[in-house]
Protein backbone atom coordinates (compact mmCIF):
# COMPACT_ATOMS: atom_id res chain seq x y z
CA UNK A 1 68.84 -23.01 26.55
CA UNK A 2 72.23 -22.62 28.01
CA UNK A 3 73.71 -19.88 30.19
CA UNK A 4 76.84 -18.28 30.71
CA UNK A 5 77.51 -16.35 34.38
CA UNK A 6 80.46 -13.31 34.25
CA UNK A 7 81.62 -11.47 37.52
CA UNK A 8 84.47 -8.85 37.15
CA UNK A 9 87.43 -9.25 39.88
CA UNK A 10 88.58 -6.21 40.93
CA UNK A 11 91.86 -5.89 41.81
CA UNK A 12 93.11 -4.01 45.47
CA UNK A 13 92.54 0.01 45.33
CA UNK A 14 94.77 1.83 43.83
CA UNK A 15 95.50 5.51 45.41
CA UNK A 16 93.77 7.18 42.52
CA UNK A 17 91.40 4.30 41.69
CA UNK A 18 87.28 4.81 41.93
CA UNK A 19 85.97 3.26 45.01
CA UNK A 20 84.93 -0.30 45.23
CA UNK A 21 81.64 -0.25 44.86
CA UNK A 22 81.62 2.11 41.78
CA UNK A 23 84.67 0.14 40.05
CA UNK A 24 82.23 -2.90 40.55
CA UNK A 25 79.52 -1.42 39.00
CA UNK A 26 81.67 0.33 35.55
CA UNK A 27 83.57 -3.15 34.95
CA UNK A 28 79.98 -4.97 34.78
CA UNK A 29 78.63 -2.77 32.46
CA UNK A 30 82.09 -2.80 30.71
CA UNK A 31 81.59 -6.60 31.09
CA UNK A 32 77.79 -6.26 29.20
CA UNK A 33 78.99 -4.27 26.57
CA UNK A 34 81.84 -6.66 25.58
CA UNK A 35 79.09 -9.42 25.90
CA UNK A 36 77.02 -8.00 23.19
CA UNK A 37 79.71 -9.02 20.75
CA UNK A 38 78.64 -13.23 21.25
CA UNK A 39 74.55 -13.06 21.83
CA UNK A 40 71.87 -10.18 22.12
CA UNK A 41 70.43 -11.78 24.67
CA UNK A 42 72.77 -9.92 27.56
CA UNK A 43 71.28 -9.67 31.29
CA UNK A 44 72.72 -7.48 34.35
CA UNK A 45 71.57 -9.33 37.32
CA UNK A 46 73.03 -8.69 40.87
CA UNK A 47 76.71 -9.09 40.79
CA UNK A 48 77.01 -11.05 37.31
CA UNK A 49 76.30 -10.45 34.03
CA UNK A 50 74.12 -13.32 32.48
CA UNK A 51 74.22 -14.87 28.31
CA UNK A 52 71.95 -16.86 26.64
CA UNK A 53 74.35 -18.18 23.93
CA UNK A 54 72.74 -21.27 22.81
CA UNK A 55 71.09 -19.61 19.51
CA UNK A 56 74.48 -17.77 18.71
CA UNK A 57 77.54 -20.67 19.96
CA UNK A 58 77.67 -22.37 16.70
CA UNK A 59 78.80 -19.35 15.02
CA UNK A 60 81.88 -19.59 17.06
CA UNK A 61 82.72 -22.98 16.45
CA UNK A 62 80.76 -24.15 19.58
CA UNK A 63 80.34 -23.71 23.22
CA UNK A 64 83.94 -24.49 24.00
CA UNK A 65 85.43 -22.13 21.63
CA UNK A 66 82.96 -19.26 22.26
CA UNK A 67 83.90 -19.63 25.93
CA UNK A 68 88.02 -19.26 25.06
CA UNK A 69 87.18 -15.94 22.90
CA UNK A 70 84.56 -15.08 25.77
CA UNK A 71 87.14 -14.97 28.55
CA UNK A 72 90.07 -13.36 27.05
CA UNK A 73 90.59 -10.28 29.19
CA UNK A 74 90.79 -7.15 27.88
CA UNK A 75 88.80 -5.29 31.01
CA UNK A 76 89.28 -7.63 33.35
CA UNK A 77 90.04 -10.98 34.91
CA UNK A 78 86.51 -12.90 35.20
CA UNK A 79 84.94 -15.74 37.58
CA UNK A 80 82.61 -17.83 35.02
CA UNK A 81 80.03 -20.42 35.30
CA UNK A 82 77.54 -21.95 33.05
CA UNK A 83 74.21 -23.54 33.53
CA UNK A 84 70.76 -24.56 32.02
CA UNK A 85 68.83 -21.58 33.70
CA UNK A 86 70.07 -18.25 34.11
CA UNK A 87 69.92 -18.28 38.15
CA UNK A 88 71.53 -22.00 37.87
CA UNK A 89 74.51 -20.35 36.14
CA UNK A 90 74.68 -17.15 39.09
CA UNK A 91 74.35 -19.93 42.05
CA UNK A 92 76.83 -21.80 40.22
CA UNK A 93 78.68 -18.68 40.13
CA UNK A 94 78.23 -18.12 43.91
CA UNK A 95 79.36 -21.33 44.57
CA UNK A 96 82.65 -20.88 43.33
CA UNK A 97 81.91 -24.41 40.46
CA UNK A 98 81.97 -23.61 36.75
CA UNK A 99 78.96 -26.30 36.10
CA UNK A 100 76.58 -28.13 38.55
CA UNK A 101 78.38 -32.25 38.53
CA UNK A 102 74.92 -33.08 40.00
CA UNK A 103 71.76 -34.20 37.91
CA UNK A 104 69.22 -32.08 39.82
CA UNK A 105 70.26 -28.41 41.12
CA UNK A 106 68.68 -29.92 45.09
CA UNK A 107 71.53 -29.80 46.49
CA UNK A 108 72.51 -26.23 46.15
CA UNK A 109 72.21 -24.06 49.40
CA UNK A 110 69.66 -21.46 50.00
CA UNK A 111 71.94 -18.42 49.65
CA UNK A 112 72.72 -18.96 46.22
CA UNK A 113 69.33 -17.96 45.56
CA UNK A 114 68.74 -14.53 45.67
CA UNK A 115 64.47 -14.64 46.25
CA UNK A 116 65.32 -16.50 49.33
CA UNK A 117 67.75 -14.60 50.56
CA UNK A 118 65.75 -12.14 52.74
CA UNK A 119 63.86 -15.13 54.24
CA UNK A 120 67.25 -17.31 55.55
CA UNK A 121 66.90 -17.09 59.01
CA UNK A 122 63.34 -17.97 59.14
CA UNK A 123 63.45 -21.03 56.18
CA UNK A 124 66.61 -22.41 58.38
CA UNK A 125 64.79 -22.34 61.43
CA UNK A 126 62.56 -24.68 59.45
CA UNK A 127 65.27 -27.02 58.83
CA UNK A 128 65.22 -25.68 55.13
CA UNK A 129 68.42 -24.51 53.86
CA UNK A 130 68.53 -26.60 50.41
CA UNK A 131 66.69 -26.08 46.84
CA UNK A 132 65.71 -29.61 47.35
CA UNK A 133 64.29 -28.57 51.10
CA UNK A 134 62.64 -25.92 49.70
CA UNK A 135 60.96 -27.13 46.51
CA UNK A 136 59.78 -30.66 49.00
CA UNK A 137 57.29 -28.03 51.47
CA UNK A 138 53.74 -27.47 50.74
CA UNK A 139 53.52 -24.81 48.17
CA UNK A 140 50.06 -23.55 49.27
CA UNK A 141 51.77 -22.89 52.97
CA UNK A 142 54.96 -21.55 51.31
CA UNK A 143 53.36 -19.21 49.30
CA UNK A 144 51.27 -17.59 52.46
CA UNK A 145 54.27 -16.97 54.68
CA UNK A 146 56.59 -15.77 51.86
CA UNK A 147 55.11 -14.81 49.04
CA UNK A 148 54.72 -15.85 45.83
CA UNK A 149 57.80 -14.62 44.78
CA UNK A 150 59.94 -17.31 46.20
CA UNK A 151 58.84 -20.56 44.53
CA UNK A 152 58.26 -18.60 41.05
CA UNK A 153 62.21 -17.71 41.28
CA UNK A 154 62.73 -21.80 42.69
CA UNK A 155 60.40 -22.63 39.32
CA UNK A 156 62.67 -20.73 36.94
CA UNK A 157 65.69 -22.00 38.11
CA UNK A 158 64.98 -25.66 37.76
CA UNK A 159 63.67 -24.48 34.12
CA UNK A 160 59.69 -24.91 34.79
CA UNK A 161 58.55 -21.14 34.31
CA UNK A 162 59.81 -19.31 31.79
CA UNK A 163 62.23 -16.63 32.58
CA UNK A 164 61.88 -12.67 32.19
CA UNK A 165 64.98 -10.28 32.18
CA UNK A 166 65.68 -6.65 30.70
CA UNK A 167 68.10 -7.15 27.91
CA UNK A 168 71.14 -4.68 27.87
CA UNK A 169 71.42 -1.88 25.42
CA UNK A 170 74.43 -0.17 24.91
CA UNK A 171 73.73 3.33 25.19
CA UNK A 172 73.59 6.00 22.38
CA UNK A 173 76.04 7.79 23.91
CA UNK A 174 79.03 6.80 25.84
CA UNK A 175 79.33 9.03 29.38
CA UNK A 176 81.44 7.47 32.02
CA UNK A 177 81.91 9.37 35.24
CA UNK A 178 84.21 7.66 38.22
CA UNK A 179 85.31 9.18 41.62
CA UNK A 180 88.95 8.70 42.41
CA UNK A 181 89.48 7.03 45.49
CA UNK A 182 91.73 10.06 46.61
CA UNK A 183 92.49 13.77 45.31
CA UNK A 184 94.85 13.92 42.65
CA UNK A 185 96.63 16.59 42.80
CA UNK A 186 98.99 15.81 38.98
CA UNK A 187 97.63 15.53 35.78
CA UNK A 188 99.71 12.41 35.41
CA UNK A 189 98.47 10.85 37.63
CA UNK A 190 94.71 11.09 36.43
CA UNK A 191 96.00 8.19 33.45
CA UNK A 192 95.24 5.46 35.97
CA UNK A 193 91.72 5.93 35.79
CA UNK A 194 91.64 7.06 32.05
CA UNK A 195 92.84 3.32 30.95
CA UNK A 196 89.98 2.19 33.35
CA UNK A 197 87.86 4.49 31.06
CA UNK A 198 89.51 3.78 27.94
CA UNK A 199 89.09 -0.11 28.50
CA UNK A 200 85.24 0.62 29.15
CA UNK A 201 85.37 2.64 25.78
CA UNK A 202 86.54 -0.26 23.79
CA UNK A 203 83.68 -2.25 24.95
CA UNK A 204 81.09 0.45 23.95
CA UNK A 205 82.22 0.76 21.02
CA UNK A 206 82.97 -2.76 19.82
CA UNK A 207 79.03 -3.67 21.12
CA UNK A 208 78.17 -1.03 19.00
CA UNK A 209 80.32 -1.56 15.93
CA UNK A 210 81.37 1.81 16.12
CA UNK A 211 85.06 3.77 15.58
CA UNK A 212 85.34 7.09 17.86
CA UNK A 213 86.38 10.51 15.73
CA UNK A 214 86.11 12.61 18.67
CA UNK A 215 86.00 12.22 22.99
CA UNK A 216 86.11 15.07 25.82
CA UNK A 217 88.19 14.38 29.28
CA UNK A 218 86.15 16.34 32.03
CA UNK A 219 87.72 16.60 35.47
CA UNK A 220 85.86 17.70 38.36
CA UNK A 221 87.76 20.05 41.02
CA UNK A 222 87.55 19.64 44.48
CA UNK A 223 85.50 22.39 45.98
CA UNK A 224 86.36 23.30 48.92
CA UNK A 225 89.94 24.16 47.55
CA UNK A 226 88.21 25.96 44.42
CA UNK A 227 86.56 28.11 46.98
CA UNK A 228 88.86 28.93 49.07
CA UNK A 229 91.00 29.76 45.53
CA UNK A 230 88.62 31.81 44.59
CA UNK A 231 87.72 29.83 41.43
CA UNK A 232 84.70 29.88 39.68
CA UNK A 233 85.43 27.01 37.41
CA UNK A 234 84.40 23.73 38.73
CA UNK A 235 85.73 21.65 36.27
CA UNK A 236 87.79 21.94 33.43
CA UNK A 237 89.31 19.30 30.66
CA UNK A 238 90.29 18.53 26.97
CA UNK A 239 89.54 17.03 23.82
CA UNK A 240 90.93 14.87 21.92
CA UNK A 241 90.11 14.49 18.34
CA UNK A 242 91.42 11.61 15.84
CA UNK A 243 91.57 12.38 11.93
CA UNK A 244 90.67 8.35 11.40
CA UNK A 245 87.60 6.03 13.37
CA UNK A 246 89.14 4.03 15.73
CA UNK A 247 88.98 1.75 18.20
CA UNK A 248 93.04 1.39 19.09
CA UNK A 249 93.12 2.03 22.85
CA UNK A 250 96.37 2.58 22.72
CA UNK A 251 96.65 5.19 20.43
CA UNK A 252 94.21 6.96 22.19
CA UNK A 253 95.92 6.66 25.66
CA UNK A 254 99.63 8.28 23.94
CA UNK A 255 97.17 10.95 23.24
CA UNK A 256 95.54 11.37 26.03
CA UNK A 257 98.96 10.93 28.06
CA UNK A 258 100.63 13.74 25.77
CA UNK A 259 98.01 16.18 26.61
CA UNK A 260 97.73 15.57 30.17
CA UNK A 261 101.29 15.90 30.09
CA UNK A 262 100.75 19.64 28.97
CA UNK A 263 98.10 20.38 31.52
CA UNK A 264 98.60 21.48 34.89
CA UNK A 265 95.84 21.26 37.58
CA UNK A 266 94.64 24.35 39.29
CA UNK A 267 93.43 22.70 41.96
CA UNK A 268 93.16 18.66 43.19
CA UNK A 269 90.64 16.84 41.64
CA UNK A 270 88.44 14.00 42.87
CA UNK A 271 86.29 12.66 39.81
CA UNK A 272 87.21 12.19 36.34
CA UNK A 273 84.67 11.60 32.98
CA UNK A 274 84.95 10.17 29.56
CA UNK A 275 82.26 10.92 26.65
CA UNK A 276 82.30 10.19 23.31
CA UNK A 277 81.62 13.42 21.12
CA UNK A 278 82.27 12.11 17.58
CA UNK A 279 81.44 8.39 16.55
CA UNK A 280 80.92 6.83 13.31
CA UNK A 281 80.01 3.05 12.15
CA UNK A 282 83.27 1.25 11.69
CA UNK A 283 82.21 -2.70 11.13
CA UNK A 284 84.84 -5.63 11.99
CA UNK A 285 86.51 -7.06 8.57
CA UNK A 286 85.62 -10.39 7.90
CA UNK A 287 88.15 -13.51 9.03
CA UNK A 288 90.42 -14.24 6.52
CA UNK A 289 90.99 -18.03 5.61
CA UNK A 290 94.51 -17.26 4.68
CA UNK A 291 97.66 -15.76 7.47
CA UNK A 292 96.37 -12.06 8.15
CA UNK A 293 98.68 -9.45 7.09
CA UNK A 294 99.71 -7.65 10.55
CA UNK A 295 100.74 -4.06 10.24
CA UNK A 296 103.75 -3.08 12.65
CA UNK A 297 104.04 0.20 14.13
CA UNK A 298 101.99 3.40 13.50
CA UNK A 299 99.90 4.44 10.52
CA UNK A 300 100.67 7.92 9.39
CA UNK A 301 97.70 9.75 10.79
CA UNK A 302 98.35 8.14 14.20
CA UNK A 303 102.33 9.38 14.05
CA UNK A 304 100.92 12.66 12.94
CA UNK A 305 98.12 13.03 15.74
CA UNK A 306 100.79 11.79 18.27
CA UNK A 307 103.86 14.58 17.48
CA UNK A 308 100.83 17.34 17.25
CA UNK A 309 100.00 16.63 20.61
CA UNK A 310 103.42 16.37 21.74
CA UNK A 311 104.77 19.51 19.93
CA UNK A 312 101.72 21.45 19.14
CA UNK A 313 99.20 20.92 15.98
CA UNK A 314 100.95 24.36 14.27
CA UNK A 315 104.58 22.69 14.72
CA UNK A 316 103.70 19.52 12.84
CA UNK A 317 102.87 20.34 8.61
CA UNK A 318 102.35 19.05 5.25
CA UNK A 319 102.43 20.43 1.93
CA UNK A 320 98.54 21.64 0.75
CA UNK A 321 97.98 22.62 -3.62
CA UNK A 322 96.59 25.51 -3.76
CA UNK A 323 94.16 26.02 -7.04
CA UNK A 324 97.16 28.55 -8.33
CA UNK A 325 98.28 28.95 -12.06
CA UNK A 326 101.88 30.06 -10.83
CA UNK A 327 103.97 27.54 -9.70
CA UNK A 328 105.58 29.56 -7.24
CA UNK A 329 101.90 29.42 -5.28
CA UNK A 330 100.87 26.07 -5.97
CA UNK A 331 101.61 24.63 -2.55
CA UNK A 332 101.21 25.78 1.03
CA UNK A 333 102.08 24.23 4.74
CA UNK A 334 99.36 24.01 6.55
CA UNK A 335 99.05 22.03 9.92
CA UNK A 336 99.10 17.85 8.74
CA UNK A 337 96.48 17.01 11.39
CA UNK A 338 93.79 19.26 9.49
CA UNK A 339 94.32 18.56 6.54
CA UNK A 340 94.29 14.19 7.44
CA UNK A 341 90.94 15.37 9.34
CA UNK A 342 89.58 16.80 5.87
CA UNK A 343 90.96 13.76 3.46
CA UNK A 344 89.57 11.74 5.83
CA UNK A 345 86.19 12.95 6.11
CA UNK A 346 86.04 13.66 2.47
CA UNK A 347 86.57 9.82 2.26
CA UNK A 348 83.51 8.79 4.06
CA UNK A 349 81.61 11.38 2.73
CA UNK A 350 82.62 11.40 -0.81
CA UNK A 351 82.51 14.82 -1.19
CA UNK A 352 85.99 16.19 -3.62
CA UNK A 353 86.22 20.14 -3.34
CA UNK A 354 89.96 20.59 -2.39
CA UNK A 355 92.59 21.42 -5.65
CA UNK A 356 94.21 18.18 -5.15
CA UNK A 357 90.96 16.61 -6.20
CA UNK A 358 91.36 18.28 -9.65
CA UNK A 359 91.70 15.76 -12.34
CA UNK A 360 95.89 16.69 -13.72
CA UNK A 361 97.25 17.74 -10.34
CA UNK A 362 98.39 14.33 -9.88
CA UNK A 363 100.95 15.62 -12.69
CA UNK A 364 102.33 18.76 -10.57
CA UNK A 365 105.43 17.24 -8.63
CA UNK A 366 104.91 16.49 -4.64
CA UNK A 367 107.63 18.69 -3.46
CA UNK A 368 108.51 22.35 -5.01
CA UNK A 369 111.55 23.99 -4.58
CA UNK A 370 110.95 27.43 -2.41
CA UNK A 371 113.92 28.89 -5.16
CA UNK A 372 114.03 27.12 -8.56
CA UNK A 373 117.70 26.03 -9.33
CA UNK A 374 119.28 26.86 -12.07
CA UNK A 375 121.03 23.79 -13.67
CA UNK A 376 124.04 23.23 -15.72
CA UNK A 377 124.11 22.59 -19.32
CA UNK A 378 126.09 20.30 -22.06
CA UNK A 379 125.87 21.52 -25.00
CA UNK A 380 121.97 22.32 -24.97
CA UNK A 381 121.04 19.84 -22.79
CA UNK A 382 120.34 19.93 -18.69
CA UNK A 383 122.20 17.94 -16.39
CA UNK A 384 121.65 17.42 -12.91
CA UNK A 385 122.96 14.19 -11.43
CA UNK A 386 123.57 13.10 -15.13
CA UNK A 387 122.07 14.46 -18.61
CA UNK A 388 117.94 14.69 -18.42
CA UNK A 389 115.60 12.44 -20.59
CA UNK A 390 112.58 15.07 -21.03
CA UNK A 391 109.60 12.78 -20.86
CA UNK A 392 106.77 15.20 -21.17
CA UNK A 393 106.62 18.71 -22.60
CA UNK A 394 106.63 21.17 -22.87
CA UNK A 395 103.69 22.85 -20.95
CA UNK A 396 103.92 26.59 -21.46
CA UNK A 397 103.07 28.80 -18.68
CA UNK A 398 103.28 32.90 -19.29
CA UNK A 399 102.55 34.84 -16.27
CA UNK A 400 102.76 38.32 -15.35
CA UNK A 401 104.56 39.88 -12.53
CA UNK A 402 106.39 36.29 -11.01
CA UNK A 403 106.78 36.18 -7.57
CA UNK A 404 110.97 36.46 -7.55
CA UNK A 405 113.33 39.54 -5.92
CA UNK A 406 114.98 39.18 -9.91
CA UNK A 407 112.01 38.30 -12.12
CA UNK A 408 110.61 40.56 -14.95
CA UNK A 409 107.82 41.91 -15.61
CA UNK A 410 106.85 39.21 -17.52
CA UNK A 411 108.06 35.54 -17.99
CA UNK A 412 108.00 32.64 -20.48
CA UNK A 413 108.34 28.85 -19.46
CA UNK A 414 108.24 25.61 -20.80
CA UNK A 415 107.58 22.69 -18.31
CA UNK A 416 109.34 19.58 -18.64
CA UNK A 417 108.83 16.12 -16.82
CA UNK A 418 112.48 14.68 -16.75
CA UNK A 419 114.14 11.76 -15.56
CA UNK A 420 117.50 11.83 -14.15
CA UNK A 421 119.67 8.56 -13.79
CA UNK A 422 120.00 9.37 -9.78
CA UNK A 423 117.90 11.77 -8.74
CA UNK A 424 113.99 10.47 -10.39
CA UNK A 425 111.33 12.15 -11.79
CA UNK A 426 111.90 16.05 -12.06
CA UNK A 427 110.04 19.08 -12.73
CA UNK A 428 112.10 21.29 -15.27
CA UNK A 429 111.38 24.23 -17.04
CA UNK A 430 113.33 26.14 -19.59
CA UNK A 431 112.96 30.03 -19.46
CA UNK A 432 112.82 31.48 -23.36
CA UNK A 433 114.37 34.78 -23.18
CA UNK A 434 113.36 37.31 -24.98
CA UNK A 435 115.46 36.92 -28.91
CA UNK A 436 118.74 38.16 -29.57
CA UNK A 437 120.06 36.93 -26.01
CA UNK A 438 122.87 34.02 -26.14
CA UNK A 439 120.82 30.79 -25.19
CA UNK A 440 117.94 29.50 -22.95
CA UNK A 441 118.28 28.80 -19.41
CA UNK A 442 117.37 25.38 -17.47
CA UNK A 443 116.09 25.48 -13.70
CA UNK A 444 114.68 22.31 -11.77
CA UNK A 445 111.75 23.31 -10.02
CA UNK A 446 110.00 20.32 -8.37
CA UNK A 447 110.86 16.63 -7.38
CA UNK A 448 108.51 13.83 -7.66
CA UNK A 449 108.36 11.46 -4.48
């Protein structure tokens, strides 16, 4: 067996970092989580997090290389240190060595033990302040002036009893509460701690192979200012809801830093939370033998999800069909980041209601004129940006009562799908009017992206 010792750093307090103690305690379970990714067999014990790797190192290429991918830092900077036992690897640790140079573990001190560390003062006034020391007295007279406890811990750390721990779980859920190290007064200033959650987040989810949909930001108000406010409300927050599983960080922080931006405290605030509302499997692709393909920038749901938040979700829109037999109703603007949210979940659910899933809308043109144009002729033939090739056509459409200030009661049309030299793909019709008038007229209606 072969163990692997992790203990977060933590950097100097920031004015609206979590305490000491508490940051401590979030980066090790942060630490666990991210763990889970290289073994199952994941231990919180005292200030370290423990791994028993050596049934899952060869499917990293080997110790060395699962220790380079295990120590890149994407929480935190990490003191390591590796041994045959589990409380070899934390004394190790303690000691401030990344592996024991020694054959035998006898020379450690007694303090790197932590079943002897309530006994110190009386096993030095013995003269005993090695493992070595230690493990050399009677076990019979050991065991009736400390307990048991002590030489089964010495037994499992030299590997001769095997060893018991409770193997971390990520949770279900993910519910993160931290206190701020001082009232925060800004809603700014709250995204110091919300990349401290956010990080923690990551690790969740990548332990569970998951992509978050939805999460809710809770702030918790100070209460002696509510009261003396006169506000009932002790906390208050937002939510922030993505049209795409993900696990980008840094998407969700513009988001998060947009709406904060938009917020405005009623009074300060001295804890902040992070729970996951909406989460769905999203599994890591496979390696690729080959270069990987990286995408620069944005996608389009994050752009979208971004200006909504900046501008407001009514401000940013896309063009909807409509299940309409006139053209002049085919198509609506509705706000983009609902309708990504319902391609999106009609995606993973494989569910098609909507009129765009309607097998021959894909021949309707993307964009529709709000008033059809009416184009110029030579001869009997439509030009715009040069003479039109009619492709397809006609498709002949005879509605009553057209929604137009000038149309009649009734109209005639025949669709075209023409290509102009400069302009594309068009959407043409020619109106028949009624017989004995002098000629047909041509309008463009809709342009294909």
């Amino acid at each position: 067996m072969h163990w692997i010792a992790l203990q977060p750093l933590c950097e100097a307090p920031h004015p609206s970092q979590t305490t000491a103690t508490q940051e401590e305690a979030a980066l090790l379970v942060a630490l666990g989580w991210r763990a889970l990714q290289f073994t199952p067999r994941v231990a919180l014990l005292d200030e370290a997090v423990l791994l028993e790797v050596s049934g899952s190192e060869r499917l990293f290429g080997g110790r060395a290389a699962l220790l380079r991918q295990l120590l890149v830092p994407p929480l935190d900077i990490v003191a390591w240190a590796q041994g045959a036992t589990s409380l070899l690897a934390l004394a190790c640790l303690r000691t401030g060595v990344t592996q024991l140079s020694a054959p035998t573990p006898d020379a450690l001190s007694l303090h790197t033990l932590s079943a002897a560390r309530e006994h110190l003062a009386t096993l030095s006034r013995l003269g005993c302040n090695r493992w070595g020391e230690l493990r050399a007295l009677p076990r019979g007279g050991v065991v009736r002036r400390f307990g048991a406890g002590l030489l089964d811990a010495l037994d499992c750390a030299y590997g001769l009893k095997p060893e018991a721990h409770a193997w971390l779980v990520a949770p279900e859920v993910f519910e993160v509460k931290l206190e701020l190290h001082a009232l925060v007064e800004h809603s700014g200033a709250l995204m110091f701690v919300a990349q401290r959650l956010l990080a923690q987040l990551q690790a969740w989810l990548q332990a569970r192979q998951s992509g978050v949909l939805a999460l809710q930001w809770t702030w918790f108000f100070d209460a002696r200012r509510s009261h003396a406010l006169g506000d009932a409300a002790p906390s208050d927050g937002l939510r922030i809801r993505t049209a795409e599983p993900t696990r980008d960080m840094t998407h969700l922080a513009r988001l998060t830093a947009e709406q904060l931006a938009r917020c405005t405290l009623a009074t300060p605030v001295h804890s902040l939370c992070l729970q996951s509302i909406e989460v769905t499997p999203l599994p890591t692709a496979s390696a690729s033998l080959l270069i990987e393909e990286r995408l620069h920038g944005d996608s389009l749901h994050q752009l979208v999800e971004r200006l909504g938040a900046r501008l407001g979700p009514q401000q940013v829109v896309r063009l909807q069909p409509q299940a309409e037999h006139r053209p002049e109703h085919m198509q609506s603007l509705v706000p983009a980041a609902s309708a990504l949210q319902r391609t999106v979940g009609k995606k993973r659910t494989g569910k098609f209601s909507t009129p765009e899933d309607v097998p021959g809308a894909a021949l309707y043109p993307s964009w529709l004129l709000e008033q059809p144009l009416q184009l110029a002729l030579q001869g009997s033939r439509p030009l715009y940006q040069g003479a039109l090739q009619l492709l397809v056509g006609p498709q002949r459409l005879e509605v009553m009562g057209w929604a137009q200030l000038d149309a009649p009661a009734a109209a005639l049309r025949d669709y075209f799908i023409a290509l102009s030299p400069h302009a594309g793909l068009l959407w043409v019709y020619r109106e028949r009017l009624p017989r004995g008038q002098a000629s047909d007229l041509w309008f463009l209606h809709g342009i294909y992206a």
